[in-house]
PDB file of N, CA and C in Angstrom:
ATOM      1  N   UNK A   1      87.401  -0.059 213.583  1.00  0.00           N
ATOM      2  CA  UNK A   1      86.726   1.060 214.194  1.00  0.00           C
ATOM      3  C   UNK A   1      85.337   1.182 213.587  1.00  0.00           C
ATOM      4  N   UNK A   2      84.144   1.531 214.419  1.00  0.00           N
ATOM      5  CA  UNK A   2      83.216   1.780 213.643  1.00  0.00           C
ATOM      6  C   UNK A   2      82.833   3.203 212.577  1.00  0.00           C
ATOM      7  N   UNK A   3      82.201   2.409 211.510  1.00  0.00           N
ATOM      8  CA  UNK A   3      82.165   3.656 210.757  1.00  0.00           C
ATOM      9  C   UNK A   3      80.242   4.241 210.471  1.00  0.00           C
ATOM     10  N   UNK A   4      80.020   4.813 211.492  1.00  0.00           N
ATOM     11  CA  UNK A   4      78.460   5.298 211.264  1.00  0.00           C
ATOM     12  C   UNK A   4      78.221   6.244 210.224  1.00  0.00           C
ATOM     13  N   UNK A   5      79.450   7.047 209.606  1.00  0.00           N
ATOM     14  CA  UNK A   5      78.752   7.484 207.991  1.00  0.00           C
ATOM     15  C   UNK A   5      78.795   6.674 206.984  1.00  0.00           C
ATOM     16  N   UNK A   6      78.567   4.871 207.229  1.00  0.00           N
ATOM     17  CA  UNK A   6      78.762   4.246 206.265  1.00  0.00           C
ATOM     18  C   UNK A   6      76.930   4.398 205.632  1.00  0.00           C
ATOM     19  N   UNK A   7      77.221   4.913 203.995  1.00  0.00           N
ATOM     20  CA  UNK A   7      75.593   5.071 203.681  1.00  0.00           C
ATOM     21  C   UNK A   7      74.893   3.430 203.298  1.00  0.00           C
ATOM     22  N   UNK A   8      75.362   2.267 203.781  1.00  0.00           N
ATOM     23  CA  UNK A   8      75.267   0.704 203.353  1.00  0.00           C
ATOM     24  C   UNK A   8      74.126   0.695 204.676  1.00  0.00           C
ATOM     25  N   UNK A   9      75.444   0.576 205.900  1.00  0.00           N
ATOM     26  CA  UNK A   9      75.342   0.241 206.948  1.00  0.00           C
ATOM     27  C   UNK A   9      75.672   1.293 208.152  1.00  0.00           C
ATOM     28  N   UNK A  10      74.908   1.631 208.694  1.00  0.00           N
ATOM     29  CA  UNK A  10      75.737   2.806 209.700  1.00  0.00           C
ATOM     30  C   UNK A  10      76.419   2.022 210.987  1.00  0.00           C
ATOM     31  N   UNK A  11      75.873   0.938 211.104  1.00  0.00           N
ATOM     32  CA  UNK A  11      76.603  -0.253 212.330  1.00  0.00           C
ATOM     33  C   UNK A  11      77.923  -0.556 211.529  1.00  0.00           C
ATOM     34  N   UNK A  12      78.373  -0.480 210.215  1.00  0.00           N
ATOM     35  CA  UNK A  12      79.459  -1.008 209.847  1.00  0.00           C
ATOM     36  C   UNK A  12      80.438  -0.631 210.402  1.00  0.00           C
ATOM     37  N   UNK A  13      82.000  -1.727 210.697  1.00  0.00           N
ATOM     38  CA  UNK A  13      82.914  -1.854 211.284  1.00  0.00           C
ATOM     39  C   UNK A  13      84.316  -1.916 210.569  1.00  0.00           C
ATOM     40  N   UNK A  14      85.311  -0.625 210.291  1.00  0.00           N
ATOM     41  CA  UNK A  14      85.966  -1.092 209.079  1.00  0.00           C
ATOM     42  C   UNK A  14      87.296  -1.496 209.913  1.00  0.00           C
ATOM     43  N   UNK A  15      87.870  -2.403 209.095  1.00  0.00           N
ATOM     44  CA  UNK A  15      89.303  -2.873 209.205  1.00  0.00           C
ATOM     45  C   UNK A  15      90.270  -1.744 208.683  1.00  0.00           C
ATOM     46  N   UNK A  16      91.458  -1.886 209.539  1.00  0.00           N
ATOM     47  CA  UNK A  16      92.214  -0.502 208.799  1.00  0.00           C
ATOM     48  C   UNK A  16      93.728  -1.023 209.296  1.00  0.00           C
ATOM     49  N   UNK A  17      94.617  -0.842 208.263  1.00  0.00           N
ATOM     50  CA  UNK A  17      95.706  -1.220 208.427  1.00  0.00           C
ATOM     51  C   UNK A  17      97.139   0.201 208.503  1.00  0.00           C
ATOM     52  N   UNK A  18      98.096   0.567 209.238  1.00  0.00           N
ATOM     53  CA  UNK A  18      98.858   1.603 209.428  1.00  0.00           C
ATOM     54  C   UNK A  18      99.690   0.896 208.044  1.00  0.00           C
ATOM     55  N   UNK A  19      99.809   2.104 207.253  1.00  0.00           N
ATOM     56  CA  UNK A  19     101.223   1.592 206.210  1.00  0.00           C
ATOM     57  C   UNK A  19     101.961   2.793 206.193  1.00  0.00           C
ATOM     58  N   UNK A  20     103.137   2.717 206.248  1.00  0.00           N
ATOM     59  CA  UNK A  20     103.672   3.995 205.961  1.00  0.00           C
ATOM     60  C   UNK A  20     103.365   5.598 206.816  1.00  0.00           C
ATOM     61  N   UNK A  21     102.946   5.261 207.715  1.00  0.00           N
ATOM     62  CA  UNK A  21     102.055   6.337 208.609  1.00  0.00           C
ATOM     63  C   UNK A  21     100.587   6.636 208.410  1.00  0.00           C
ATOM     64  N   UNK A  22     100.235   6.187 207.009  1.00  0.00           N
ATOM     65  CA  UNK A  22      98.641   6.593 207.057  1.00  0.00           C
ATOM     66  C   UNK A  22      97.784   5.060 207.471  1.00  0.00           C
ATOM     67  N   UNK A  23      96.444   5.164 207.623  1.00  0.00           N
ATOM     68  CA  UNK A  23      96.149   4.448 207.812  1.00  0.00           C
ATOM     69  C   UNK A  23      95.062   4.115 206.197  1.00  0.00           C
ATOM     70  N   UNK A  24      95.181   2.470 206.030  1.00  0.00           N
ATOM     71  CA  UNK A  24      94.163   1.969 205.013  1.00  0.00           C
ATOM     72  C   UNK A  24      93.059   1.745 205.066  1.00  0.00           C
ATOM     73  N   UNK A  25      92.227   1.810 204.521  1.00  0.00           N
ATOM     74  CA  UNK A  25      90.879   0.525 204.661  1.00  0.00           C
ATOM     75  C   UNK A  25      91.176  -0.533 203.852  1.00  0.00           C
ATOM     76  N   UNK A  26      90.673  -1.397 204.562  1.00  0.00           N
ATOM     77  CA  UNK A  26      90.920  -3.222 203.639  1.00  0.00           C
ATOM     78  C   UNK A  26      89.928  -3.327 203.519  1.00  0.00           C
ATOM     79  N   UNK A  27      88.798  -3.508 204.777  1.00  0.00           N
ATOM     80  CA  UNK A  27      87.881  -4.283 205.007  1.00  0.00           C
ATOM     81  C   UNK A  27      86.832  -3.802 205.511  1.00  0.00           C
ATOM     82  N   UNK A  28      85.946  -4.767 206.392  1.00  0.00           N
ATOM     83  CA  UNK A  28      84.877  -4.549 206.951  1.00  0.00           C
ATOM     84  C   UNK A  28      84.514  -5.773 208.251  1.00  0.00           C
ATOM     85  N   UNK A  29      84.616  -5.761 209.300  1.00  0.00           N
ATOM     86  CA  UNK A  29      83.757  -7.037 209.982  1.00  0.00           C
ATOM     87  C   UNK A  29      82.585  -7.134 209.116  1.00  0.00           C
ATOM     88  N   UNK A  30      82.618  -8.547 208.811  1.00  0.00           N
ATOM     89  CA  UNK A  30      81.293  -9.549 208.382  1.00  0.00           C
ATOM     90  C   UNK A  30      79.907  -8.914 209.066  1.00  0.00           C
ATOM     91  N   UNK A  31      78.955  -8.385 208.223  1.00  0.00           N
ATOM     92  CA  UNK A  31      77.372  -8.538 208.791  1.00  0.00           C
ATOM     93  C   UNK A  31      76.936  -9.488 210.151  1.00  0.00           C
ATOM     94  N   UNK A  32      77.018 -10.963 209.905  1.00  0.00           N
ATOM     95  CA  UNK A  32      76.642 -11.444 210.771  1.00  0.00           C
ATOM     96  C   UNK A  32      77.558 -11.275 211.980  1.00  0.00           C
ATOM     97  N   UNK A  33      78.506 -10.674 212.282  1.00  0.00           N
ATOM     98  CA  UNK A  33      79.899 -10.483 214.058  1.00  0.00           C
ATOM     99  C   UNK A  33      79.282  -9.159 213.915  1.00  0.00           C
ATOM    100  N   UNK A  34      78.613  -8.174 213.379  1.00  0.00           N
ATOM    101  CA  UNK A  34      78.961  -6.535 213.414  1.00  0.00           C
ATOM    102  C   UNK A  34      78.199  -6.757 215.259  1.00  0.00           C
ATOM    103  N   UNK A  35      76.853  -7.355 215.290  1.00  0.00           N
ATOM    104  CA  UNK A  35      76.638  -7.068 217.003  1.00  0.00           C
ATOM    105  C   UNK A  35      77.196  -7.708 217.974  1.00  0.00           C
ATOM    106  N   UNK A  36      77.709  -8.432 217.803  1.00  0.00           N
ATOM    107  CA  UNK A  36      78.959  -8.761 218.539  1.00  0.00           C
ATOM    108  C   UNK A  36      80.192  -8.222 219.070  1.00  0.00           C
ATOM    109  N   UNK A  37      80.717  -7.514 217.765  1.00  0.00           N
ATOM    110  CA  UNK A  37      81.948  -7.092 217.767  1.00  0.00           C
ATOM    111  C   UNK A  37      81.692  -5.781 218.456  1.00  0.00           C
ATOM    112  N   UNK A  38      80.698  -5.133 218.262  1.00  0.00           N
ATOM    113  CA  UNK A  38      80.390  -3.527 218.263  1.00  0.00           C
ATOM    114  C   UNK A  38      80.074  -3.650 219.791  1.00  0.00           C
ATOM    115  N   UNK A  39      79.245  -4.888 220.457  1.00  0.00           N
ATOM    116  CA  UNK A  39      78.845  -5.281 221.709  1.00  0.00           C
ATOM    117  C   UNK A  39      80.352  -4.901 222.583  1.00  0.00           C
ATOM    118  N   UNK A  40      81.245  -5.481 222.423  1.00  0.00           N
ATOM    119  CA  UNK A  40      82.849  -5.986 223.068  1.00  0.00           C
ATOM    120  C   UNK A  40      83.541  -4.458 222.952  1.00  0.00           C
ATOM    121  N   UNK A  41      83.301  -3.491 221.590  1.00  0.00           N
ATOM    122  CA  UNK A  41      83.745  -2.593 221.348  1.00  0.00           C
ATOM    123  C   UNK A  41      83.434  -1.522 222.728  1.00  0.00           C
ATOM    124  N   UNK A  42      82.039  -1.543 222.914  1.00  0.00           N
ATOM    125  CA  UNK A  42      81.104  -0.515 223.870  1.00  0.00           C
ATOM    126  C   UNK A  42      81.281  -0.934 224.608  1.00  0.00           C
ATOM    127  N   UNK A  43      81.700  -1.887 225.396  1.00  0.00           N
ATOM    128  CA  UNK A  43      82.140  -2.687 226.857  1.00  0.00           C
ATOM    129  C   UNK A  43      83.329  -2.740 227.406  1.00  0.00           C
ATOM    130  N   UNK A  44      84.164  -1.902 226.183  1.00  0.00           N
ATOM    131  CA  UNK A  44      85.569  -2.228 226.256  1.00  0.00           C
ATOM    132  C   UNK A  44      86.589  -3.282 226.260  1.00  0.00           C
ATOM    133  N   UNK A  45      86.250  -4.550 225.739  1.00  0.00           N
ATOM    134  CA  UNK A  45      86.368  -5.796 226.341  1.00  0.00           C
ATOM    135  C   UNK A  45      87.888  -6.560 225.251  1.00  0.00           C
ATOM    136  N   UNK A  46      87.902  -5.653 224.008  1.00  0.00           N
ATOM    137  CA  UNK A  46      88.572  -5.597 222.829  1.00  0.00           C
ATOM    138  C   UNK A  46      90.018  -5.731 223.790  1.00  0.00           C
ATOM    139  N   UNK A  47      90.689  -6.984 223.489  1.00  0.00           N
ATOM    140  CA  UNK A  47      92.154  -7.458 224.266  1.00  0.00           C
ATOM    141  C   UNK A  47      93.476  -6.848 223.058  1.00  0.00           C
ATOM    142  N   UNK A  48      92.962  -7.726 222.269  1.00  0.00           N
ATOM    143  CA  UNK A  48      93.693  -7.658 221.198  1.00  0.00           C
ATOM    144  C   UNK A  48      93.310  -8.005 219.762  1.00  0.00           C
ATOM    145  N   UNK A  49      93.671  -7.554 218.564  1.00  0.00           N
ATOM    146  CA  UNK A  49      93.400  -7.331 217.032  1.00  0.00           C
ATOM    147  C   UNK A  49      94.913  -7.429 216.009  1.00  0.00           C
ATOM    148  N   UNK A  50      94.846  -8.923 215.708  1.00  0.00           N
ATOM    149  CA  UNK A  50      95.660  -9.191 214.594  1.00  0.00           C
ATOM    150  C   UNK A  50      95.272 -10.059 213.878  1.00  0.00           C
ATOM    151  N   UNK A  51      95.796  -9.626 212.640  1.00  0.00           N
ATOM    152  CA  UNK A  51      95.672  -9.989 211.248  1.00  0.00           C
ATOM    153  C   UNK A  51      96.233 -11.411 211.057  1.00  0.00           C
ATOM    154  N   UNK A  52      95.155 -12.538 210.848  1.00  0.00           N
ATOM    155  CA  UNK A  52      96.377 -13.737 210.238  1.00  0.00           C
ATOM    156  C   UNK A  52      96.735 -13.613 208.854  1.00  0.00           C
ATOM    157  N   UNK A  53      95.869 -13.344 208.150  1.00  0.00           N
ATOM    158  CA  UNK A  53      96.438 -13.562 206.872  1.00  0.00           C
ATOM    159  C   UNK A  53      95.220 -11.814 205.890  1.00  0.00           C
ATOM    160  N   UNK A  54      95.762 -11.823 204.930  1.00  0.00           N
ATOM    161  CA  UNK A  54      95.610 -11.199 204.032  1.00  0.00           C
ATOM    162  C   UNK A  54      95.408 -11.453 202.481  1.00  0.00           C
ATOM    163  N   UNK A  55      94.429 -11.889 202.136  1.00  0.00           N
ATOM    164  CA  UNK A  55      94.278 -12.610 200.698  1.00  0.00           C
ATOM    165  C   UNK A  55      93.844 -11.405 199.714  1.00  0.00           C
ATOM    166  N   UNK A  56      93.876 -11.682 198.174  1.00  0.00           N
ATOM    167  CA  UNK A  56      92.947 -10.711 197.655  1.00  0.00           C
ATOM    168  C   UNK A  56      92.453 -11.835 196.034  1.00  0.00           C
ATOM    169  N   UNK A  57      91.100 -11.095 195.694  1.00  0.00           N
ATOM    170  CA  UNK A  57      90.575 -11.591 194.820  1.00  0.00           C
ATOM    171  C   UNK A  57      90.189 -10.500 194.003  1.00  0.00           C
ATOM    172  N   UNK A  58      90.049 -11.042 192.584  1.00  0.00           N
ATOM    173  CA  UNK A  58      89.961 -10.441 190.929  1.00  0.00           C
ATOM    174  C   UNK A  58      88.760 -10.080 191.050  1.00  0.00           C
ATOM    175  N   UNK A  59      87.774  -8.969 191.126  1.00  0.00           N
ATOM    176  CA  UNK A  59      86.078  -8.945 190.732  1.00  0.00           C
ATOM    177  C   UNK A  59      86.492  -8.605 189.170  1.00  0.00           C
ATOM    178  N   UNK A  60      86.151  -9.289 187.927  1.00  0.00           N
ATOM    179  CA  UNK A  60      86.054  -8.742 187.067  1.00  0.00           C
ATOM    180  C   UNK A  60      85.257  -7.650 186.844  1.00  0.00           C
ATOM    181  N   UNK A  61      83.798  -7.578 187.340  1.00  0.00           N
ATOM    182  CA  UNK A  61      82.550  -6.740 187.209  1.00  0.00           C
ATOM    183  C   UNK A  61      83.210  -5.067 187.634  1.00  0.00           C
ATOM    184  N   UNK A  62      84.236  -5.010 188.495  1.00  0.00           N
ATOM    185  CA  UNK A  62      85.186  -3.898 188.914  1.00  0.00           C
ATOM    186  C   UNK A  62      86.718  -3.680 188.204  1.00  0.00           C
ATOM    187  N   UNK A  63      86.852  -4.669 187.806  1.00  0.00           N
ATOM    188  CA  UNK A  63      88.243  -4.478 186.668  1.00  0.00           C
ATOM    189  C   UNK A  63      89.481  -4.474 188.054  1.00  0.00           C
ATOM    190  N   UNK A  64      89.212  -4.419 189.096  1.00  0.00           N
ATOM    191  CA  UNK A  64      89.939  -4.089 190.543  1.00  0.00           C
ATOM    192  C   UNK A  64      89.952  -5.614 191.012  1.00  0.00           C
ATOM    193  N   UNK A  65      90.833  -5.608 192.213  1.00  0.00           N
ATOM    194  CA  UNK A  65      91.336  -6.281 193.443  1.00  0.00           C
ATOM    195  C   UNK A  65      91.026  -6.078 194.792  1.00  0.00           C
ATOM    196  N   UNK A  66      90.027  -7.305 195.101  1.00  0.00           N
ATOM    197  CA  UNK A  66      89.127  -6.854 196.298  1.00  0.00           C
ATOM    198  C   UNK A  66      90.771  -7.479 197.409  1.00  0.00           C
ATOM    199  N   UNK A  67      90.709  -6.957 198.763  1.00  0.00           N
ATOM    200  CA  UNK A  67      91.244  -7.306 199.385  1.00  0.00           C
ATOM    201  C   UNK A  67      90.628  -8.517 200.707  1.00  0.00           C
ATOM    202  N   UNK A  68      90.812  -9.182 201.301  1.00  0.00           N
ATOM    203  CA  UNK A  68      90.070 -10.007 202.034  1.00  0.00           C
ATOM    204  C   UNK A  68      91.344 -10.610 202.845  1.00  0.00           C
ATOM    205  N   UNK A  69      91.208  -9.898 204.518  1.00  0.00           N
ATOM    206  CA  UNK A  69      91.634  -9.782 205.223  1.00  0.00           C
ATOM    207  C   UNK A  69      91.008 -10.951 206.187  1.00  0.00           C
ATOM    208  N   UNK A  70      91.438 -11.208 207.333  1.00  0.00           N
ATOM    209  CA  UNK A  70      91.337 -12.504 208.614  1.00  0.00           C
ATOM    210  C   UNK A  70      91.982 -12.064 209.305  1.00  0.00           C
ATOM    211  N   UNK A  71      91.406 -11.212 210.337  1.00  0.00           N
ATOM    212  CA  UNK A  71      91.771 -10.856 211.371  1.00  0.00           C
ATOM    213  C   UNK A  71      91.256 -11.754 212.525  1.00  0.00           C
ATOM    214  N   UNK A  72      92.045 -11.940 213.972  1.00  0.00           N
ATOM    215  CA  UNK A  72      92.073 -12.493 215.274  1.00  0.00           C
ATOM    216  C   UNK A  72      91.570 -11.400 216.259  1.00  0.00           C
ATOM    217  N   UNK A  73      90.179 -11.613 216.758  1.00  0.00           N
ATOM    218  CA  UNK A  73      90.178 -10.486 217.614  1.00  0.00           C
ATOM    219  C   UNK A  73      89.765 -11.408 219.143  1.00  0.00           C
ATOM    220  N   UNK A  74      90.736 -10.867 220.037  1.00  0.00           N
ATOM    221  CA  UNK A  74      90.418 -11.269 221.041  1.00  0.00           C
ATOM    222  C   UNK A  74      89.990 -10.742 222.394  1.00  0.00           C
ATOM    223  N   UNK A  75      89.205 -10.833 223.039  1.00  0.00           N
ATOM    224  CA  UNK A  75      88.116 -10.277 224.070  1.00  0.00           C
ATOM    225  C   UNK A  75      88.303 -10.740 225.511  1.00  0.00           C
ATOM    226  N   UNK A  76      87.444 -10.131 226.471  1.00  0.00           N
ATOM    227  CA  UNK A  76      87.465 -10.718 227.605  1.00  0.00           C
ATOM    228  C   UNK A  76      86.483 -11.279 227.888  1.00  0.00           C
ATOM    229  N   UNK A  77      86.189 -12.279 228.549  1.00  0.00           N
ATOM    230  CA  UNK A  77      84.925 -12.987 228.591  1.00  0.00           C
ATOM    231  C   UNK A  77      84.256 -13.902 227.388  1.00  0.00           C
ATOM    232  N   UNK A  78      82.865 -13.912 226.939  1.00  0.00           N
ATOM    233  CA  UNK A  78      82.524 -15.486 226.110  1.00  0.00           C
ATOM    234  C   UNK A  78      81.954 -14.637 225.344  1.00  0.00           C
ATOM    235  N   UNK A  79      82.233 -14.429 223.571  1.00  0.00           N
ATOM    236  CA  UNK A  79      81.758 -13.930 222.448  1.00  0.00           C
ATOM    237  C   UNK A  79      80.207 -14.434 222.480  1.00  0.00           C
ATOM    238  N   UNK A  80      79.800 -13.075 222.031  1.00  0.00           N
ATOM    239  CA  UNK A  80      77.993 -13.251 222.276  1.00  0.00           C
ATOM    240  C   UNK A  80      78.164 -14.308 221.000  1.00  0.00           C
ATOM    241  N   UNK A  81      76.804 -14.841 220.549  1.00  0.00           N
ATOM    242  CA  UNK A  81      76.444 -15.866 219.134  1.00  0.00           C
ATOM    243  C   UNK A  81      76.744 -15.187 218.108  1.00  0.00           C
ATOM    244  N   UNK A  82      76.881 -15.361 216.845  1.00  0.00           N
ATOM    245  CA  UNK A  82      77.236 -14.583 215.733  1.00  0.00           C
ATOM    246  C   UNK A  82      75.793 -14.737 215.448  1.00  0.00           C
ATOM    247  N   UNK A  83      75.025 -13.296 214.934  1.00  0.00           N
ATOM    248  CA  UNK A  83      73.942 -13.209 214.729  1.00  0.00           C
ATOM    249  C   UNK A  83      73.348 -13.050 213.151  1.00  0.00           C
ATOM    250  N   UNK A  84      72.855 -14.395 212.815  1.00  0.00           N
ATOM    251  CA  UNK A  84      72.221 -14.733 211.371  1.00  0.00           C
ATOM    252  C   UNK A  84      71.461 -13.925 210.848  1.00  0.00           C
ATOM    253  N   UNK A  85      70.215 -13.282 212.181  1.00  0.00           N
ATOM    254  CA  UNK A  85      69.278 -12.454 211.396  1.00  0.00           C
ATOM    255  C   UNK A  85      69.641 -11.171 211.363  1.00  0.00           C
ATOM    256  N   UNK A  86      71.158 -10.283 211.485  1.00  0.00           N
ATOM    257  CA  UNK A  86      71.348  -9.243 211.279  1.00  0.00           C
ATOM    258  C   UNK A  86      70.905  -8.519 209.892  1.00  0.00           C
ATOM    259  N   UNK A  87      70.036  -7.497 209.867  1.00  0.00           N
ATOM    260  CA  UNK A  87      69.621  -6.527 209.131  1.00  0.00           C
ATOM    261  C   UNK A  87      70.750  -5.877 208.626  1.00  0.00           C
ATOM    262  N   UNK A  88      71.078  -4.986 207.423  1.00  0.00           N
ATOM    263  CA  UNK A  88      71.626  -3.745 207.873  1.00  0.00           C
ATOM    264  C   UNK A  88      70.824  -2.194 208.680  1.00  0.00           C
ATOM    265  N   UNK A  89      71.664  -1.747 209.041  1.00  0.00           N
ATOM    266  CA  UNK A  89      71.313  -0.665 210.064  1.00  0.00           C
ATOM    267  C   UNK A  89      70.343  -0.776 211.100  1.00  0.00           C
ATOM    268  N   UNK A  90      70.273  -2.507 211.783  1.00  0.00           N
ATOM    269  CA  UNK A  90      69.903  -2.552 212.753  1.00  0.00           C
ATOM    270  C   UNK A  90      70.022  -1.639 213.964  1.00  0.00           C
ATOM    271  N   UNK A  91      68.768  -1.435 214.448  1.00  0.00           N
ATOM    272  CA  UNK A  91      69.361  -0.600 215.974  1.00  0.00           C
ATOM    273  C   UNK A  91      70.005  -1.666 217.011  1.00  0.00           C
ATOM    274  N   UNK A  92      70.988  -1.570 217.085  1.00  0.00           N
ATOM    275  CA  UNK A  92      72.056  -2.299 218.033  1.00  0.00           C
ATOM    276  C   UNK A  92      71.969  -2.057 219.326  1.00  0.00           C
ATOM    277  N   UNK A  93      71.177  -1.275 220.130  1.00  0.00           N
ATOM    278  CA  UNK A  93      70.679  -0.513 221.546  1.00  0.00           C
ATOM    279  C   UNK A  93      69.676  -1.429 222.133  1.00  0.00           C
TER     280      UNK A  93
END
């Protein structure tokens, strides 16, 4: 879902998983898919959203466990290019 009070990125897109009835954050769509994904989102075009796998990694610099999710999202029609020169808080309009 998109999250526009993100203070990073206001285009950011978070991943969210149901556990137990609440819902999580894991993640984030990647910078370079956010106009893409957000494109398919506003078009309605979003078929389906599953998870292949679920990894996680050690940041020492955080003493924590980042999570790093791979999700399958599938659309109708031909995924725009994944876009290299994405900014954050590009205007996406």
């Amino acid at each position: 879902m998109p999250e526009p009070t993100n203070i990073r990125d206001k285009n950011a897109i978070v991943v969210e998983v149901q556990l137990d009835g609440e819902w999580c954050r894991i993640g984030y769509i990647q910078k370079e898919k956010i106009r893409k994904v957000t494109t398919a989102i506003k078009q309605n075009e979003i078929e389906k959203v599953e998870f292949k796998s679920i990894g996680f990694m050690f940041i020492p610099d955080l003493n924590d466990w980042l999570y790093q999710p791979r999700v399958l999202i599938t659309k109708s029609h031909h995924w725009l290019p994944t876009d290299v020169n994405y900014r954050y808080n590009d205007n996406l309009e």
